[in-house]
Protein backbone atom coordinates (compact mmCIF):
# COMPACT_ATOMS: atom_id res chain seq x y z
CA UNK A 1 3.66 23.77 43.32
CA UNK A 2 6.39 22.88 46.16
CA UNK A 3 5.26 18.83 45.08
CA UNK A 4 6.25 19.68 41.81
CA UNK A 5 9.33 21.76 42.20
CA UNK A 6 10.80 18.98 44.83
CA UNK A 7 10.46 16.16 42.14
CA UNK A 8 11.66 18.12 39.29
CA UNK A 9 14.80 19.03 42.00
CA UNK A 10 15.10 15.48 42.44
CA UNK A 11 14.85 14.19 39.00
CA UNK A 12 17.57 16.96 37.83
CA UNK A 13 19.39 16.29 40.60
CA UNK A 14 19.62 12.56 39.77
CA UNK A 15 19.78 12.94 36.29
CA UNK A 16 23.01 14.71 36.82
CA UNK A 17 24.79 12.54 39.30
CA UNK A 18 24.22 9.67 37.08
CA UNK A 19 25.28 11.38 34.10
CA UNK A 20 28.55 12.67 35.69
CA UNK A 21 28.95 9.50 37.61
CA UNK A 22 28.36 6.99 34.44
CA UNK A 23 29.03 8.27 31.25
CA UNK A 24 29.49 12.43 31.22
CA UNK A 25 33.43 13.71 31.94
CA UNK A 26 33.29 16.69 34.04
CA UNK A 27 35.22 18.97 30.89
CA UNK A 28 31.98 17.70 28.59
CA UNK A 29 29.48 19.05 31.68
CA UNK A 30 31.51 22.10 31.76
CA UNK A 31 31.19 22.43 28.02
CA UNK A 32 27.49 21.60 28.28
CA UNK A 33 27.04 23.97 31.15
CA UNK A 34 28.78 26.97 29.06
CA UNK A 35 25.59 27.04 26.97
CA UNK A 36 23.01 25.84 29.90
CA UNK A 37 24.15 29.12 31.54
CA UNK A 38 22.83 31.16 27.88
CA UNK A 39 19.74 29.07 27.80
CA UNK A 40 17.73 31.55 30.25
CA UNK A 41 19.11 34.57 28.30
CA UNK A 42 17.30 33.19 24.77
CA UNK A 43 14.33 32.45 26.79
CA UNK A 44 14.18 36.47 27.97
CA UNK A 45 15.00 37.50 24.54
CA UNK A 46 12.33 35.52 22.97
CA UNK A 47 9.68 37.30 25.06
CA UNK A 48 8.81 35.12 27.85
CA UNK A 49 7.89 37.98 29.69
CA UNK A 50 4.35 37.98 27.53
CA UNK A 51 2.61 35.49 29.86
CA UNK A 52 3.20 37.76 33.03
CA UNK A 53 1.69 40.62 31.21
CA UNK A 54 -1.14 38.71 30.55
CA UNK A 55 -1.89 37.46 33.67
CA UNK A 56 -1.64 41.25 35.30
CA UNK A 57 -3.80 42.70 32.16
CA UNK A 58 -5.53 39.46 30.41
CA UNK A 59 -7.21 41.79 27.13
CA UNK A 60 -5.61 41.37 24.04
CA UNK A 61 -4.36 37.78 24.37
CA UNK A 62 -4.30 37.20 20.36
CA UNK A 63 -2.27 40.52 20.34
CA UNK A 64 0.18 39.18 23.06
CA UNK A 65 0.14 36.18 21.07
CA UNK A 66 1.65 36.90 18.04
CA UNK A 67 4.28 39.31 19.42
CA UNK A 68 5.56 36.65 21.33
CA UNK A 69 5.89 34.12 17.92
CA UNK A 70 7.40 37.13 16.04
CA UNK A 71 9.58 37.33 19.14
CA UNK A 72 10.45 34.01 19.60
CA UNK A 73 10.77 33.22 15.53
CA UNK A 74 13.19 36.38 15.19
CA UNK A 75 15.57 34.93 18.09
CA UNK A 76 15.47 31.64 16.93
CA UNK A 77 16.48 33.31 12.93
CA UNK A 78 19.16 35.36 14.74
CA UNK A 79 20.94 32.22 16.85
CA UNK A 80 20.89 30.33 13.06
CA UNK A 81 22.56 33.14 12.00
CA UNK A 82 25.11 34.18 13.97
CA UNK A 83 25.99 30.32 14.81
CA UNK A 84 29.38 30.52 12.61
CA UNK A 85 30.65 33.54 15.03
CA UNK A 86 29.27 31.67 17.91
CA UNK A 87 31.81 28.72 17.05
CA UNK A 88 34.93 30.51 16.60
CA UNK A 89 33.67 32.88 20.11
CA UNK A 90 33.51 29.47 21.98
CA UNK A 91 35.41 26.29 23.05
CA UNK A 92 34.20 23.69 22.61
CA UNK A 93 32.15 24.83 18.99
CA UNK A 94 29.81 22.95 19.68
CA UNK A 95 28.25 25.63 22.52
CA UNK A 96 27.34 27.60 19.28
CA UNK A 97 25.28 24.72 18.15
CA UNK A 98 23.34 23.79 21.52
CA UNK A 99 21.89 27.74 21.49
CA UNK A 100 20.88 27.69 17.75
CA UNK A 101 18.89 24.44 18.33
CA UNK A 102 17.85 25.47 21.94
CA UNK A 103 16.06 28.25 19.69
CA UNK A 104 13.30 25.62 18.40
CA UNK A 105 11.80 25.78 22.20
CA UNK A 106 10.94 29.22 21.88
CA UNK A 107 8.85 28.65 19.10
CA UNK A 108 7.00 25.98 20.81
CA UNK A 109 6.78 27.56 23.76
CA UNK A 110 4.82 30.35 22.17
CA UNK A 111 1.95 28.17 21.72
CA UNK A 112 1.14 28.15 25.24
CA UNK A 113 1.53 31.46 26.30
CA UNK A 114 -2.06 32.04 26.58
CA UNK A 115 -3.49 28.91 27.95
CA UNK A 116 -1.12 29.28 30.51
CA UNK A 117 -1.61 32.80 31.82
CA UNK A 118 -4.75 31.87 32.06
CA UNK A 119 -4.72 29.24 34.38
CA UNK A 120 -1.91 30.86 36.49
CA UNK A 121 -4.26 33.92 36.76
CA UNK A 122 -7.10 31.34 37.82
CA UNK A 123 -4.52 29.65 40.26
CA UNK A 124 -4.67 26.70 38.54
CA UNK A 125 -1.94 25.73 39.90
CA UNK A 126 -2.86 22.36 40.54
CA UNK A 127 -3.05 20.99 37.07
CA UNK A 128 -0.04 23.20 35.74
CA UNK A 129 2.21 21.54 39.27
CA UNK A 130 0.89 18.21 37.16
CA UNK A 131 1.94 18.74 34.03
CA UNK A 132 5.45 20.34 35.00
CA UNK A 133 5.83 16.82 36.36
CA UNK A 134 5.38 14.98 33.27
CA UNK A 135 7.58 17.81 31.09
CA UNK A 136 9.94 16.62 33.64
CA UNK A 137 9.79 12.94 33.29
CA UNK A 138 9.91 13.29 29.26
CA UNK A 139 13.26 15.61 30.05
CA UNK A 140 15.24 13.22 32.39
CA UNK A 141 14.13 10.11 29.94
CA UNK A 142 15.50 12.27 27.40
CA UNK A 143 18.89 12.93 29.09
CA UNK A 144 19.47 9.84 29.87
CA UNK A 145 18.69 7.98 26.91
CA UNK A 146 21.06 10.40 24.64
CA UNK A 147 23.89 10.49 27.56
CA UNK A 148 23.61 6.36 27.27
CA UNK A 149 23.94 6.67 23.47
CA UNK A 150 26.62 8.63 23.27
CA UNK A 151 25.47 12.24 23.12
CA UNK A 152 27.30 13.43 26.12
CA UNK A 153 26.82 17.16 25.75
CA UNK A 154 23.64 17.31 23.21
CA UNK A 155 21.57 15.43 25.98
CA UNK A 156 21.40 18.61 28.37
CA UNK A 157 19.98 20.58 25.00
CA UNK A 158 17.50 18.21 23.53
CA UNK A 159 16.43 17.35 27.43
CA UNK A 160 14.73 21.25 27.94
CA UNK A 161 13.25 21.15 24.34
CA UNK A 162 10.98 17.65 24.58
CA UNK A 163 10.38 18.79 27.97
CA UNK A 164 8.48 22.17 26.56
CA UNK A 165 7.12 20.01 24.04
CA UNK A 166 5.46 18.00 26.29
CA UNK A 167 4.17 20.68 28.13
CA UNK A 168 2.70 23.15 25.44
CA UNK A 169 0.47 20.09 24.43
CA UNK A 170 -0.62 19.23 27.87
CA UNK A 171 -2.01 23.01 28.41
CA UNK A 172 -3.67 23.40 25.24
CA UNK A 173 -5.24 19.86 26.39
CA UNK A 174 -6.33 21.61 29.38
CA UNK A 175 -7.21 24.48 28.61
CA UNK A 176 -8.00 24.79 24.87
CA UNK A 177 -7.23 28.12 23.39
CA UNK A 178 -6.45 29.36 19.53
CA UNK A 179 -5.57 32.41 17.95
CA UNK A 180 -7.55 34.65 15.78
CA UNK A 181 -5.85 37.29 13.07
CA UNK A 182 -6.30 40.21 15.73
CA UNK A 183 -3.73 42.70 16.69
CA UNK A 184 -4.49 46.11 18.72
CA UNK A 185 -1.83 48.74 18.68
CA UNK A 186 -2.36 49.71 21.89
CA UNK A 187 -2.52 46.81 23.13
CA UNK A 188 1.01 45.83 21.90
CA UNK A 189 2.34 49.23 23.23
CA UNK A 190 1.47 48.43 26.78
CA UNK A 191 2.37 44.53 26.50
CA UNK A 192 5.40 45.76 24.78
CA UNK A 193 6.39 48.46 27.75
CA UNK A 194 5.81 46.02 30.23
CA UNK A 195 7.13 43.05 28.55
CA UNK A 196 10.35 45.34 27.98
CA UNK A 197 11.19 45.67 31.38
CA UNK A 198 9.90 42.96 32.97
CA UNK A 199 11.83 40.59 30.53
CA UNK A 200 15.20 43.37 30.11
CA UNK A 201 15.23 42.90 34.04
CA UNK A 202 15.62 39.05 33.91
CA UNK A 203 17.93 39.14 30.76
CA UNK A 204 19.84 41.20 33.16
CA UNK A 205 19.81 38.82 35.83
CA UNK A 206 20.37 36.10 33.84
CA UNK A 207 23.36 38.07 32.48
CA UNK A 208 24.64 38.40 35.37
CA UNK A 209 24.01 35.07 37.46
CA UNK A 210 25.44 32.87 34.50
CA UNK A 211 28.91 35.42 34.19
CA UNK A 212 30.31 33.48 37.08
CA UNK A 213 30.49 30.16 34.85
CA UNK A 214 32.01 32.35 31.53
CA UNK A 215 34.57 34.07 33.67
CA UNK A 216 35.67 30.56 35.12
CA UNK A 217 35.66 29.00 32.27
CA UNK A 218 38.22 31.57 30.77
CA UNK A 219 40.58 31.63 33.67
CA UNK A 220 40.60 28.50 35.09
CA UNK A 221 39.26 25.97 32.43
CA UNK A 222 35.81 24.26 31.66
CA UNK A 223 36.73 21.20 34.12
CA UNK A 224 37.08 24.03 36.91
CA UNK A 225 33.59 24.95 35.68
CA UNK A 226 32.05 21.57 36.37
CA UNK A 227 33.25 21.43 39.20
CA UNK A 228 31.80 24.97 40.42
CA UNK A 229 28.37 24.31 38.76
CA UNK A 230 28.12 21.39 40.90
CA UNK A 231 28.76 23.27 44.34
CA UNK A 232 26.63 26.34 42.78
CA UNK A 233 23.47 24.05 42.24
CA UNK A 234 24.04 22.23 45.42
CA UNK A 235 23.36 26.12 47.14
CA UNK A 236 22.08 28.77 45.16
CA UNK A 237 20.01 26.63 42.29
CA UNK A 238 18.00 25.20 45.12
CA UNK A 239 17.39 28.97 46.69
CA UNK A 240 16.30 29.55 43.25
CA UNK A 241 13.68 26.51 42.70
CA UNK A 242 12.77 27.01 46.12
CA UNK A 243 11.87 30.87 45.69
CA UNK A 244 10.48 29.90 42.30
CA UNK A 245 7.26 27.94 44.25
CA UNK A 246 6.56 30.95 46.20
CA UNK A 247 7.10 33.86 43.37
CA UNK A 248 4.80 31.74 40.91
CA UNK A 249 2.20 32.06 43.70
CA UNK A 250 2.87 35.25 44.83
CA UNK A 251 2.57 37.08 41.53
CA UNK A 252 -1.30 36.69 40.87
CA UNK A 253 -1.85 36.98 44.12
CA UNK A 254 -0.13 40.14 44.39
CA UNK A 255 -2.14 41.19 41.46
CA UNK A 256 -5.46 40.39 42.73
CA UNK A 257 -4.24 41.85 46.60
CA UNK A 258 -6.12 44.99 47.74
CA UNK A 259 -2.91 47.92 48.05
CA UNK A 260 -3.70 47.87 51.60
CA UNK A 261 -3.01 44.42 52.45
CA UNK A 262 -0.29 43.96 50.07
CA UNK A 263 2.27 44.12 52.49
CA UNK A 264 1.38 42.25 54.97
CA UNK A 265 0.85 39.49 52.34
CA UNK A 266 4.49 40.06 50.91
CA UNK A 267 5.79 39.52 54.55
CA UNK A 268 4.23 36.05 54.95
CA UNK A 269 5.37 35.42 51.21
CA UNK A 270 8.89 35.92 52.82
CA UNK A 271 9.03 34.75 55.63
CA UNK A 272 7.99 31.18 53.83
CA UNK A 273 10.81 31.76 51.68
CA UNK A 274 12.93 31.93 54.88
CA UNK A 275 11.39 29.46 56.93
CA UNK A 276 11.85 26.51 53.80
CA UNK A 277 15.85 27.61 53.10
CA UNK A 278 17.42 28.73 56.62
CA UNK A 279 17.46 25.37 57.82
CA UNK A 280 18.72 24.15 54.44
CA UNK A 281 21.53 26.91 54.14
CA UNK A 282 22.85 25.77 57.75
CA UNK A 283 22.91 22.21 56.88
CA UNK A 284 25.16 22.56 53.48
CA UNK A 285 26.95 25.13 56.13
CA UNK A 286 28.26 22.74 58.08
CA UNK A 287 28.09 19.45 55.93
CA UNK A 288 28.85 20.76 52.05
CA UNK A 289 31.53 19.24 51.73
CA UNK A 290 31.06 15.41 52.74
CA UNK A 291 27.80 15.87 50.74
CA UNK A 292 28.92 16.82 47.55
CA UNK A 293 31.72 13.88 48.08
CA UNK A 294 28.25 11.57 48.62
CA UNK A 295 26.37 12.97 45.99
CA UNK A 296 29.19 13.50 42.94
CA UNK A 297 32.02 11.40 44.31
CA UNK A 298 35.39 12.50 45.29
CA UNK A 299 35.70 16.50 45.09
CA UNK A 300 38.17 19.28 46.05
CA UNK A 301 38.02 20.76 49.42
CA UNK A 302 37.38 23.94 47.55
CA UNK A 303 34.10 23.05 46.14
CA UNK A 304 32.70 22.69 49.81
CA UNK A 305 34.76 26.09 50.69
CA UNK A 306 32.68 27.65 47.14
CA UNK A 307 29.56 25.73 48.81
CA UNK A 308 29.62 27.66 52.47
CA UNK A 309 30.52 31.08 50.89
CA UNK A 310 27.57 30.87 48.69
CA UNK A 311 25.39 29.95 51.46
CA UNK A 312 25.50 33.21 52.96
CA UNK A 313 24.45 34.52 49.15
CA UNK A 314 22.08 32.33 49.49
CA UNK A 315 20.39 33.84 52.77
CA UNK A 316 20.04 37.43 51.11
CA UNK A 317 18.72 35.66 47.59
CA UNK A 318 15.72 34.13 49.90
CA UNK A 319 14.74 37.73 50.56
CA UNK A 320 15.37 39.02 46.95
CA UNK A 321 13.65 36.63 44.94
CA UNK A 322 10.59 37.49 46.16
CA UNK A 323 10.47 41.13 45.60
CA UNK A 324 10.99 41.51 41.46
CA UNK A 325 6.91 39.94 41.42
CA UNK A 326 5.54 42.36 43.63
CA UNK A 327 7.11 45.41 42.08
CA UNK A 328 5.77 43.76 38.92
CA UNK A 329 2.36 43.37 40.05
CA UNK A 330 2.68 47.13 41.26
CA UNK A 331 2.93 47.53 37.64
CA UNK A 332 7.02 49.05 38.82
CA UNK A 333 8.38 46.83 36.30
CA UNK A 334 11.06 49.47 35.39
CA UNK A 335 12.32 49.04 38.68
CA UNK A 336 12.94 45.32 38.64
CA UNK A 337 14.76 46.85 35.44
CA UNK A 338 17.04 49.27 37.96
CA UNK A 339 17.92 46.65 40.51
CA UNK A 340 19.41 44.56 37.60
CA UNK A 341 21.18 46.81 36.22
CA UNK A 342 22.72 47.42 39.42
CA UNK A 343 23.43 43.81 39.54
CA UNK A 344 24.48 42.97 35.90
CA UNK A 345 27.74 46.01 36.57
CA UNK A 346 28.36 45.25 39.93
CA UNK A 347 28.78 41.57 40.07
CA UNK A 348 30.51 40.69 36.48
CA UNK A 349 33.09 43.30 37.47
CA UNK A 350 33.56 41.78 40.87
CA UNK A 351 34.13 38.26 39.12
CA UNK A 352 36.72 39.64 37.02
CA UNK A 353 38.83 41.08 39.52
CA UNK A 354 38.47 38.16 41.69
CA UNK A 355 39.52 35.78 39.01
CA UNK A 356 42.72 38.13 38.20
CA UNK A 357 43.49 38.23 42.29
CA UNK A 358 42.57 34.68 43.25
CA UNK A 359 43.88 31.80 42.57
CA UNK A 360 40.80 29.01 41.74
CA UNK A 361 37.33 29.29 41.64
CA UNK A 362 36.59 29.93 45.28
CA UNK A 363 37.31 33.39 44.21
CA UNK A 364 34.18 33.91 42.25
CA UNK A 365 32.16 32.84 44.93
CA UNK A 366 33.87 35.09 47.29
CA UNK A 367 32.96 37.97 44.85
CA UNK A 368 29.34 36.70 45.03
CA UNK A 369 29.47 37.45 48.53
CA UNK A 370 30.47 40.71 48.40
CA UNK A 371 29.25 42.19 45.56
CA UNK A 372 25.47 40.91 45.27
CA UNK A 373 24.78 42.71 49.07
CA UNK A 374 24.93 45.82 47.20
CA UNK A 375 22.36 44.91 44.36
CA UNK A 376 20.11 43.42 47.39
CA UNK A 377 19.82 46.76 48.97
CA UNK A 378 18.90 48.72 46.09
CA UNK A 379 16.14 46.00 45.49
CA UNK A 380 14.77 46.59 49.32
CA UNK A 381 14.77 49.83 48.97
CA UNK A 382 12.76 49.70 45.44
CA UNK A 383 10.23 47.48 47.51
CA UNK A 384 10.15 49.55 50.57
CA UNK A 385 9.00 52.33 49.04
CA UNK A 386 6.64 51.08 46.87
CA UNK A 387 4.04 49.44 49.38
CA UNK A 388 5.07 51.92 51.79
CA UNK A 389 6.97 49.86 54.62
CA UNK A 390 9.90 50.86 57.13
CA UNK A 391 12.65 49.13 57.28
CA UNK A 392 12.10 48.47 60.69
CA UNK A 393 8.62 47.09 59.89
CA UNK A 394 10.07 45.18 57.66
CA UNK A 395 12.53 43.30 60.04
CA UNK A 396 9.99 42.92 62.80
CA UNK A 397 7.80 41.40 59.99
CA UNK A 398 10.63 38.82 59.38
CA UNK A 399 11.67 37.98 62.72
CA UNK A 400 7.92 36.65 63.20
């Protein structure tokens, strides 16, 4: 999974810098990005949450099935719909059009939703690692090839959707599976219950981590955006991909753990986390800035300023990430729900006072720094209690 994670890194991470350095103004990456930041919201609403209830609780996967393509068909109905309002909400218009066709991958993706929950729950994880790879090759081919042509915002849409494409086919290859007209009411209660707040905890998130770029974009200007995405991805995006190898692990392990041993197992989970991005979170420390100038070209000095204040974010995200899947395989979805909701008041409303009081971007990542603390101790203390550990226990456990 780490193999697979590094190269996608490194193919988005190239497919970016020659996009912005070739053919892709930094206002059309901001435009682009004003809709990349929604893309993860459609994804919750469309009910991706399905294939982690059916890796905790794998009966009733032609139930779980068809919820998710009623989910995923009604979402995609809904962005068609309300595309005209989108247009007029938005500027560029054209955001409004990326969503309503990002829509399509939902569909698709709700052909794999069983296949793939159960090889995740078999820890399969060698062959799904594979075929993320080639998604990932069809993506970049397909952002470059439209960026070349012209298409300098439409690439970073149709990119995500041939990538899924790709991907759905390759895991029904793998591991055949098709549906049958079944559907248990009881069945779709529970997936339903824990689908709700599994999935209303990352729409939350994603609510919240993506308000940074909207609340930039209206005060400063979508070139000011760019320019933040760029030192954003440089720090907390990698946090992100790098947490994401251990919490796609970590949750059907966690669900297969004996209750005794579960925290000693979320420990080493963690301290993996830490032991990958501490060194990493130094380095862009104390270099950011002359290597976003050799990655991107010439920058501000505040992008490396953003950079460093998001590296400390980035320390307390290492630990946070990999809490949500343990309370979810503790079946305490509602409280991955909580912490969320913590996050999605505390952190838009610091952005927006920052924006009125500061004067660029560097504002908003200041706000990051002091605002998401707060969410990150509610989250600890959701965990702490549910395994039971002590806090000290829990720092001892780290410092190892």
């Amino acid at each position: 999974m780490a193999a697979a994670s590094g190269t996608l890194g490194v193919l988005d991470l190239v497919t970016t810098l020659l996009c912005v350095r070739l053919w892709v103004t930094k206002a059309d990456f901001g435009a682009a990005t004003l809709a990349i930041a929604l893309f993860p919201i459609v994804d919750r609403l469309g009910g991706m949450g399905f294939g982690t209830a059916l890796v905790r609780e794998p009966e009733g996967e032609h139930t779980v099935f068809w919820l998710n393509l009623a989910a995923a068909c009604a979402v995609l109905a809904a962005l068609l719909g309300v595309r005209p309002v989108l247009a007029h909400a938005f500027d560029p218009p054209v955001v409004a059009s990326l969503l309503a066709a990002y829509g399509v991958r939902l569909v698709i993706q709700a052909c794999s939703v069983v296949p793939e929950a159960r090889m995740r729950r078999a820890l399969r994880f060698h062959e799904l690692s594979l075929i993320r790879v080639c998604a990932g090759v069809a993506e970049t081919i397909t952002k470059l090839a439209l960026a070349y042509g012209g298409e300098h915002i439409w690439c970073f849409a149709a990119g995500p959707i041939v990538s899924t494409a790709v991907a759905t086919l390759a895991i029904q290859l793998r591991s055949p599976w098709r549906p049958r007209a079944v559907f248990d009411r009881a069945i779709a209660r529970r997936a339903l219950g824990f689908t709700a707040a599994l999935s209303g905890g990352e729409l939350l998130y994603y609510v919240y981590a993506s308000a940074d770029y909207l609340v930039i974009g209206a005060t400063f200007g979508t070139a000011a955006v760019g320019v933040y995405r760029l030192a954003y991805e440089l720090v907390l995006d990698v946090v992100r991909l790098i947490s994401m190898i251990t919490n796609e692990v970590a949750y059907p392990v966690f669900v297969q753990t004996p209750r005794d041993e579960l925290a000693g197992t979320f420990l080493r989970f963690t301290r993996q986390n830490l032991m990958l991005l501490v060194p990493f979170l130094v380095f862009v420390a104390i270099a950011g800035g002359p290597l976003l100038t050799l990655l991107y070209g010439p920058m501000p000095d505040s992008a490396a300023t953003a950079a460093r204040i998001l590296c400390v974010v980035g320390g307390l995200r290492a630990l946070g990430f990999v809490i949500p899947p343990l309370l979810a395989a503790l079946g305490r979805a509602s409280r991955v729900l909580a912490y969320n909701a913590v996050a999605a008041v505390v952190l838009p409303t610091a952005f927006v006072i920052a924006a009125r009081v500061g004067s660029d971007y560097t504002a908003i990542a200041w706000a990051w720094a002091i605002g998401y603390p707060i969410a990150f101790a509610v989250l600890l203390a959701f965990a702490l209690f549910a395994l039971p550990l002590s806090l000290g226990a829990y720092l001892r456990g780290l410092i190892r």
